[in-house]
N, C-alpha and C. Protein backbone atom coordinates (compact mmCIF):
# COMPACT_ATOMS: atom_id res chain seq x y z
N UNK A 1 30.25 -43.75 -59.21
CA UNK A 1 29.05 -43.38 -58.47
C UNK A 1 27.87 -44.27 -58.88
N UNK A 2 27.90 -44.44 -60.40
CA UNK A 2 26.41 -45.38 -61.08
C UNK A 2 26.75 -46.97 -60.25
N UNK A 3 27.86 -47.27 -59.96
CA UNK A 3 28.02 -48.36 -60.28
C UNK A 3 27.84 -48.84 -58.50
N UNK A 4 28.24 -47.38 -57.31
CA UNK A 4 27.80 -48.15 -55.97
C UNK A 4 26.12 -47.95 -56.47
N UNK A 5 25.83 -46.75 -56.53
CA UNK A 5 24.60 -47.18 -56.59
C UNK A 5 23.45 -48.12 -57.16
N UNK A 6 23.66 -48.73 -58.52
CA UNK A 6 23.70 -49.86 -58.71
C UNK A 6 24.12 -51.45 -57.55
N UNK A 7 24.77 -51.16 -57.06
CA UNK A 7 25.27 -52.22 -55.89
C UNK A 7 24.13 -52.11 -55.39
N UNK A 8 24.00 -51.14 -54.35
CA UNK A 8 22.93 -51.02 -53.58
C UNK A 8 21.47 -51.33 -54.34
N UNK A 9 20.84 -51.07 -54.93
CA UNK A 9 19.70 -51.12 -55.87
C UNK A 9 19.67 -52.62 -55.60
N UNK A 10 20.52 -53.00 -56.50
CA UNK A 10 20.42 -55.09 -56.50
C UNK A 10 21.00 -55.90 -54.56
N UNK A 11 21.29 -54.99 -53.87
CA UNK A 11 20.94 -55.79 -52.82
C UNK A 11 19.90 -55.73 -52.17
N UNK A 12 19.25 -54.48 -51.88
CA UNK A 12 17.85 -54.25 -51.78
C UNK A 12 17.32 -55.00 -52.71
N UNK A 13 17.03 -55.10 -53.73
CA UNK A 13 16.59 -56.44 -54.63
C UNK A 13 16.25 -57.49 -53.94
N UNK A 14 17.18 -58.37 -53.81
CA UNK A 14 17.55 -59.48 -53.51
C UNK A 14 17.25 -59.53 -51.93
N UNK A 15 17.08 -58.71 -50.70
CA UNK A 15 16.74 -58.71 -49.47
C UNK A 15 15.21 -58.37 -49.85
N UNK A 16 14.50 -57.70 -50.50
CA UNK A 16 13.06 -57.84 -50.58
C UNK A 16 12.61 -59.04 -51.48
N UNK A 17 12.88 -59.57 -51.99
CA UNK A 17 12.79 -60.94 -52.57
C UNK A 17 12.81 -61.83 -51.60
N UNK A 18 14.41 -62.00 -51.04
CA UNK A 18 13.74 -62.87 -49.63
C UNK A 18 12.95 -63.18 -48.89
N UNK A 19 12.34 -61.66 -48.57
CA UNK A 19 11.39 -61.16 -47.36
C UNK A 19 10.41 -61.78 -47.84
N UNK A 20 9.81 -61.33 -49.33
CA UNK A 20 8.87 -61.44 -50.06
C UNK A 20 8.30 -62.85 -50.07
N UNK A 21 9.30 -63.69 -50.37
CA UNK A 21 9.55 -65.45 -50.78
C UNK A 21 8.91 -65.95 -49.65
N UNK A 22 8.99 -65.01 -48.71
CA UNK A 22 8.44 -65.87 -46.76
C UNK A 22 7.17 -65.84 -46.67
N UNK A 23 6.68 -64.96 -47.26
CA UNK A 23 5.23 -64.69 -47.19
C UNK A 23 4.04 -64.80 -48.59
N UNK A 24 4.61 -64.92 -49.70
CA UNK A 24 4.37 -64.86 -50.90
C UNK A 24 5.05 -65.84 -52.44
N UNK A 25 4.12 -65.77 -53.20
CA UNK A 25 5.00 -66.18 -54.31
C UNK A 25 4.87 -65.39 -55.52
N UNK A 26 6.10 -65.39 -56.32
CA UNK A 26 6.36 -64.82 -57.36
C UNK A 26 5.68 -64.81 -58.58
N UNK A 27 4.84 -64.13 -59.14
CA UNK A 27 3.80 -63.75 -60.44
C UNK A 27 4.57 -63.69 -61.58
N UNK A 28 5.45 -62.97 -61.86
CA UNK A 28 5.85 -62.72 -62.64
C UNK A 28 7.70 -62.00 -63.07
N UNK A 29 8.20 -61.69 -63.15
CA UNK A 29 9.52 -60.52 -62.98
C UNK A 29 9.57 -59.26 -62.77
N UNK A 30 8.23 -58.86 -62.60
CA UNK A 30 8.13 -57.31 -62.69
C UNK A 30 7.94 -56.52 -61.06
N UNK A 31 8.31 -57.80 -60.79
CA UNK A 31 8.17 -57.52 -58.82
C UNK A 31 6.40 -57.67 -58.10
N UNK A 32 5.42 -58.73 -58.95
CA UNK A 32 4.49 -59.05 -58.72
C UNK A 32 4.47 -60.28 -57.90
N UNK A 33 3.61 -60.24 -56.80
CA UNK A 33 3.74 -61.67 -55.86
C UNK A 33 2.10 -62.04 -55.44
N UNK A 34 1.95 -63.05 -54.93
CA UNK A 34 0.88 -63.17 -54.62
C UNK A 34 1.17 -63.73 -53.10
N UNK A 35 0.05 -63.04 -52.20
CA UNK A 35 0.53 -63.83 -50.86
C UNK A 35 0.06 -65.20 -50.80
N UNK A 36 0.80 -65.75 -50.00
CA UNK A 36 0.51 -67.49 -49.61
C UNK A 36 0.31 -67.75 -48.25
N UNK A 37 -0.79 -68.31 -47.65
CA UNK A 37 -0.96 -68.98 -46.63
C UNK A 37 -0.92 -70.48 -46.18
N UNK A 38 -0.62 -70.41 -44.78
CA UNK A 38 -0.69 -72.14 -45.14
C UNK A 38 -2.03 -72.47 -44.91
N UNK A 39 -2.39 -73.65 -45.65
CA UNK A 39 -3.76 -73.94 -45.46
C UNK A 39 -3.66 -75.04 -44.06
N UNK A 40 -4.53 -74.68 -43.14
CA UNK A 40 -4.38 -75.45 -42.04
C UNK A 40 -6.05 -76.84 -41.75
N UNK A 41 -6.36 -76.07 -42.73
CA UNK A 41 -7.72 -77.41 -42.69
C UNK A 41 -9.01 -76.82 -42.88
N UNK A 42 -9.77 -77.61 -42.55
CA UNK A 42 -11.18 -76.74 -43.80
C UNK A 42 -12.80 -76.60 -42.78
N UNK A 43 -12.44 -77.42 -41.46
CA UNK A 43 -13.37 -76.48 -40.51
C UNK A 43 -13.34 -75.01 -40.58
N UNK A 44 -14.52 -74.66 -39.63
CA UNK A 44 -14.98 -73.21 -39.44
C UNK A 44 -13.53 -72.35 -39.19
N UNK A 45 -12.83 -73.06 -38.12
CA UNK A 45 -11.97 -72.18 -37.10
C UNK A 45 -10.73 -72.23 -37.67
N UNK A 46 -10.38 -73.64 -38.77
CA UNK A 46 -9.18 -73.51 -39.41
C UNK A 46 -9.47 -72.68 -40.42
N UNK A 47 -10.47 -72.02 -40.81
CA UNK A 47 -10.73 -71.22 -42.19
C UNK A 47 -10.43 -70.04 -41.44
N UNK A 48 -10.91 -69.60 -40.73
CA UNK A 48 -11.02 -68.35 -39.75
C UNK A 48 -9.44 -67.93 -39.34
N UNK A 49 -8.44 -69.26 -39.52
CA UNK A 49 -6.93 -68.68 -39.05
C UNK A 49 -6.51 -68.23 -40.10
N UNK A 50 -7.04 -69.04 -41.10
CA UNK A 50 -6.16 -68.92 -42.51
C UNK A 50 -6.49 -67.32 -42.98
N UNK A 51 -7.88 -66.99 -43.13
CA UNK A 51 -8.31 -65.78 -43.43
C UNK A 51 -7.48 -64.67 -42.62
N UNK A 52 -7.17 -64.79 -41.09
CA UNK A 52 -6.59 -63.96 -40.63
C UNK A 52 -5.14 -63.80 -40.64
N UNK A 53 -4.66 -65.17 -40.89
CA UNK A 53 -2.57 -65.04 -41.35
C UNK A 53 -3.09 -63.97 -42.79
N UNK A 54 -4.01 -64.33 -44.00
CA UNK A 54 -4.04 -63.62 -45.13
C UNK A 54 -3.59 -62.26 -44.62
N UNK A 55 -5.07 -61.60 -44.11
CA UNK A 55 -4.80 -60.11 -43.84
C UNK A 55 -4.11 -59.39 -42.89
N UNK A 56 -3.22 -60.48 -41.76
CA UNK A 56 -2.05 -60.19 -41.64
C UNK A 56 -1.11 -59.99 -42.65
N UNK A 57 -0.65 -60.42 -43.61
CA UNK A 57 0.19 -60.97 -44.18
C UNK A 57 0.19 -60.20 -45.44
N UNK A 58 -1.43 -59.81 -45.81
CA UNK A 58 -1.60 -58.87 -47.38
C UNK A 58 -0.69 -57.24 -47.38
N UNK A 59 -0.97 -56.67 -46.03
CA UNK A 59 -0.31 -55.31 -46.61
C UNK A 59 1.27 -55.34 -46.12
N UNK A 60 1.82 -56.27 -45.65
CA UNK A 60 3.33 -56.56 -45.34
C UNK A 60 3.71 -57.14 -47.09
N UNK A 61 2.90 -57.77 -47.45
CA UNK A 61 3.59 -58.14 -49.36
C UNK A 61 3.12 -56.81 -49.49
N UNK A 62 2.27 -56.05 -49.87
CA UNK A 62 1.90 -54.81 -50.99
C UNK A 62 2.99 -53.94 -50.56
N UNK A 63 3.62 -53.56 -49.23
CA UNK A 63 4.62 -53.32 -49.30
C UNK A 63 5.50 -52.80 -49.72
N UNK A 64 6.21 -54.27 -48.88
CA UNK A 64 7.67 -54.81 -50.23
C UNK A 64 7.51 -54.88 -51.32
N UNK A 65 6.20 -55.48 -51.65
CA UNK A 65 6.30 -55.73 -53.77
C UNK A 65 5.97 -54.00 -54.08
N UNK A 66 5.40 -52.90 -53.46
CA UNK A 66 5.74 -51.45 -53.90
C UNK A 66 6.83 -51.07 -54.11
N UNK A 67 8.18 -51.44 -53.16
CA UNK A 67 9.41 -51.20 -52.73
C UNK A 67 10.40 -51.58 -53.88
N UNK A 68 10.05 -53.15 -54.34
CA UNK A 68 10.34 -54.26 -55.24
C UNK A 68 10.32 -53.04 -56.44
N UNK A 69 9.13 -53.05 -56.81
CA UNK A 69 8.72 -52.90 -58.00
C UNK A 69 9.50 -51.61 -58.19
N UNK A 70 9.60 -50.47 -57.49
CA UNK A 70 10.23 -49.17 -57.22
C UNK A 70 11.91 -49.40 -57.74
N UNK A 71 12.50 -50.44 -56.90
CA UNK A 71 13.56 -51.04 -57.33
C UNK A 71 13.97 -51.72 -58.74
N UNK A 72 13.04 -52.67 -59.12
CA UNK A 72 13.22 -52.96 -60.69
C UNK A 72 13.22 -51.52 -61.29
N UNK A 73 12.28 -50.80 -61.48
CA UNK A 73 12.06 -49.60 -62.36
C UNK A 73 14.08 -49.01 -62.58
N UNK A 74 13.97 -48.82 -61.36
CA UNK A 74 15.21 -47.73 -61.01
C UNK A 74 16.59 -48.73 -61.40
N UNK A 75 16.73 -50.31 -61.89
CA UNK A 75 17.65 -50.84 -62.34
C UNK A 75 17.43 -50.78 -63.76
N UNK A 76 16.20 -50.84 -64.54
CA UNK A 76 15.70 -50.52 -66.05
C UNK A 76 16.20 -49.05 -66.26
N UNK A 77 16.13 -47.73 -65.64
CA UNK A 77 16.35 -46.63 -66.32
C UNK A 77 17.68 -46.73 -66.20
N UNK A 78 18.76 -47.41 -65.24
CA UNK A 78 19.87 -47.39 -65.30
C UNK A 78 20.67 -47.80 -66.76
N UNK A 79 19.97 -48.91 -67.47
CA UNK A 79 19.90 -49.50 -68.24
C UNK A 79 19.83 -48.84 -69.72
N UNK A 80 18.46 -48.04 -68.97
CA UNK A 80 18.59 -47.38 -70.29
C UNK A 80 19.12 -45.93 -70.31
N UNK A 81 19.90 -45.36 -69.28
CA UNK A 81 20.48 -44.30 -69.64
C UNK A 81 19.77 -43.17 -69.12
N UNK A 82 18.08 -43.42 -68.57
CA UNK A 82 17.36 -42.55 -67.24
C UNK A 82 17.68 -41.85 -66.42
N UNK A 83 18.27 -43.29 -65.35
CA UNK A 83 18.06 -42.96 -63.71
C UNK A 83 18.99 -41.89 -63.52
N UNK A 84 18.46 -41.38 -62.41
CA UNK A 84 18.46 -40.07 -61.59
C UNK A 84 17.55 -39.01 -62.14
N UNK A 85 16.87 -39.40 -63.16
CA UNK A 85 16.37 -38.11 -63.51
C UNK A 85 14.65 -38.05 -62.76
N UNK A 86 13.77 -36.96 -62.43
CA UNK A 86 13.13 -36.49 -61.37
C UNK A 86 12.00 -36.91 -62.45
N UNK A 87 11.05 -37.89 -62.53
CA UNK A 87 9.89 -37.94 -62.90
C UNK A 87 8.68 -36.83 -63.72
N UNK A 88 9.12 -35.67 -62.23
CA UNK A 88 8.27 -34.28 -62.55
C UNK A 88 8.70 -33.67 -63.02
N UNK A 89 9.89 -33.19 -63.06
CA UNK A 89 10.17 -32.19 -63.66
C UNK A 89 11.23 -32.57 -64.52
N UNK A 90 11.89 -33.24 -64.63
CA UNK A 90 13.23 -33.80 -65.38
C UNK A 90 14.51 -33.47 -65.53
N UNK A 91 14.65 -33.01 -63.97
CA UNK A 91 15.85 -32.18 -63.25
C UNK A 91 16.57 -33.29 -62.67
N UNK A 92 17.73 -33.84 -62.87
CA UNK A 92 18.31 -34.37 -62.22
C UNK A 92 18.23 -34.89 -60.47
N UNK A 93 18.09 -35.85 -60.22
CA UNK A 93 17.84 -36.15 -58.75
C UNK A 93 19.33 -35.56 -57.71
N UNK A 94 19.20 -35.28 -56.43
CA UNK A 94 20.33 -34.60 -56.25
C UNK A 94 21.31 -36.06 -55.53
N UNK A 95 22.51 -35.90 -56.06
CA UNK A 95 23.17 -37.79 -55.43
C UNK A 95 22.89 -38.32 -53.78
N UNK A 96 23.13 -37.02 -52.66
CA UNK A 96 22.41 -37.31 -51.88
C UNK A 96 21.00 -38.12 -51.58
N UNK A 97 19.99 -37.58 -52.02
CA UNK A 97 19.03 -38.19 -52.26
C UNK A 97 18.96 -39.74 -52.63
N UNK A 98 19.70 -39.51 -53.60
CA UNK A 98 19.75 -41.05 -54.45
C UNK A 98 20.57 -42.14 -53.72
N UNK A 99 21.84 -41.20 -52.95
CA UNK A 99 22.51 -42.82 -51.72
C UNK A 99 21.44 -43.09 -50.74
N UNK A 100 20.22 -42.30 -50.35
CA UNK A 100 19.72 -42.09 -49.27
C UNK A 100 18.72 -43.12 -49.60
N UNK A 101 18.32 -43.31 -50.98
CA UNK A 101 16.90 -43.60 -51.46
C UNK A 101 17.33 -43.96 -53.07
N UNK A 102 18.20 -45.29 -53.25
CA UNK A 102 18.73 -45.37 -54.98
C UNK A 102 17.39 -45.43 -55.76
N UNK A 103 16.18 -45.57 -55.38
CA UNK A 103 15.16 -45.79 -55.91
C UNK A 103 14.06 -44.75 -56.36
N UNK A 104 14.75 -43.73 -55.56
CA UNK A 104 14.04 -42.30 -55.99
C UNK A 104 13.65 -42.21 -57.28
N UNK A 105 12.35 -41.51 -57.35
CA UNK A 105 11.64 -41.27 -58.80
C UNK A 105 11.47 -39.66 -58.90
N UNK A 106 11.59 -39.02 -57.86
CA UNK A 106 11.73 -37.47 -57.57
C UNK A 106 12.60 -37.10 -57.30
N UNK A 107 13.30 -35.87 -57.48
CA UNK A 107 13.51 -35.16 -56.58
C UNK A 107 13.27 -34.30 -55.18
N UNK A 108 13.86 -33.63 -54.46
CA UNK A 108 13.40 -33.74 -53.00
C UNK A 108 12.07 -32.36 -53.49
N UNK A 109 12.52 -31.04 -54.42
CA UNK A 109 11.65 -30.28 -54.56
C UNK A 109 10.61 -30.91 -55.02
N UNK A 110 10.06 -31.58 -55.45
CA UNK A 110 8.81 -32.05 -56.20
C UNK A 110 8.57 -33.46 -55.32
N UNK A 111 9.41 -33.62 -54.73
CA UNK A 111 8.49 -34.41 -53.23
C UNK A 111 7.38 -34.24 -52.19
N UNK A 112 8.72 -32.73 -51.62
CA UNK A 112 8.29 -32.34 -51.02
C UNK A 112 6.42 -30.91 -51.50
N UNK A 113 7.10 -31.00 -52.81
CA UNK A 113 5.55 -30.47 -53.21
C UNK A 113 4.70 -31.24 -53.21
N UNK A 114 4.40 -32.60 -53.42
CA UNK A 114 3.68 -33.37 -53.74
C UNK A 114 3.57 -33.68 -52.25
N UNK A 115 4.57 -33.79 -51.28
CA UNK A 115 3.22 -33.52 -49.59
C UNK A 115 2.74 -32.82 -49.31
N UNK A 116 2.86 -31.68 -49.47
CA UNK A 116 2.45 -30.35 -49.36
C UNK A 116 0.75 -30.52 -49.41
């Protein structure tokens, strides 16, 4: 069971990395990126595109690098003998949940409290 879910974890990995790589570059290992634009030239109107690919482009990285970063975490507690366990309360995550979402940091009761 650790070990599909593990599978899954590192391909999600590796498909938000991709995504990430298109629009951004890599800070550090901890699933930090910085977005990148192309610079198209340094008039008024080429500044004015560039500014607007940015804030196109800023909350599509914050994202994925949330998603990312969600994902590293959840391959570290595997690691260390953690994952599945519920953040809040420290009840086991239910496996459902976890094929649904390997990245879960809750459980669904203390999810769903926390929309509430």
């Amino acid at each position: 069971m650790l070990a599909e879910l593990k599978e899954a974890l590192l391909k999600e990995k590796s498909e938000l990395e991709e995504n990430l790589s298109r629009i951004a570059k890599p800070v550090d290992d901890k699933g930090d990126y910085k977005t990148s634009f192309e610079e198209i030239g340094s008039d008024r109107e080429d500044n004015t595109t560039e500014v607007e690919q940015y804030a196109d482009t800023l909350p599509v990285e914050i994202t994925l690098e949330k998603k990312l970063q969600a994902v590293i975490e959840a391959l570290e507690k595997m690691e260390k003998g953690t994952y599945g366990i519920c953040a809040e309360c420290g009840e086991e995550i239910e496996i459902d949940r976890l094929r649904a979402n390997p990245s879960a940091r809750r459980c669904i009761k203390c999810k769903n409290q926390a929309s509430a």
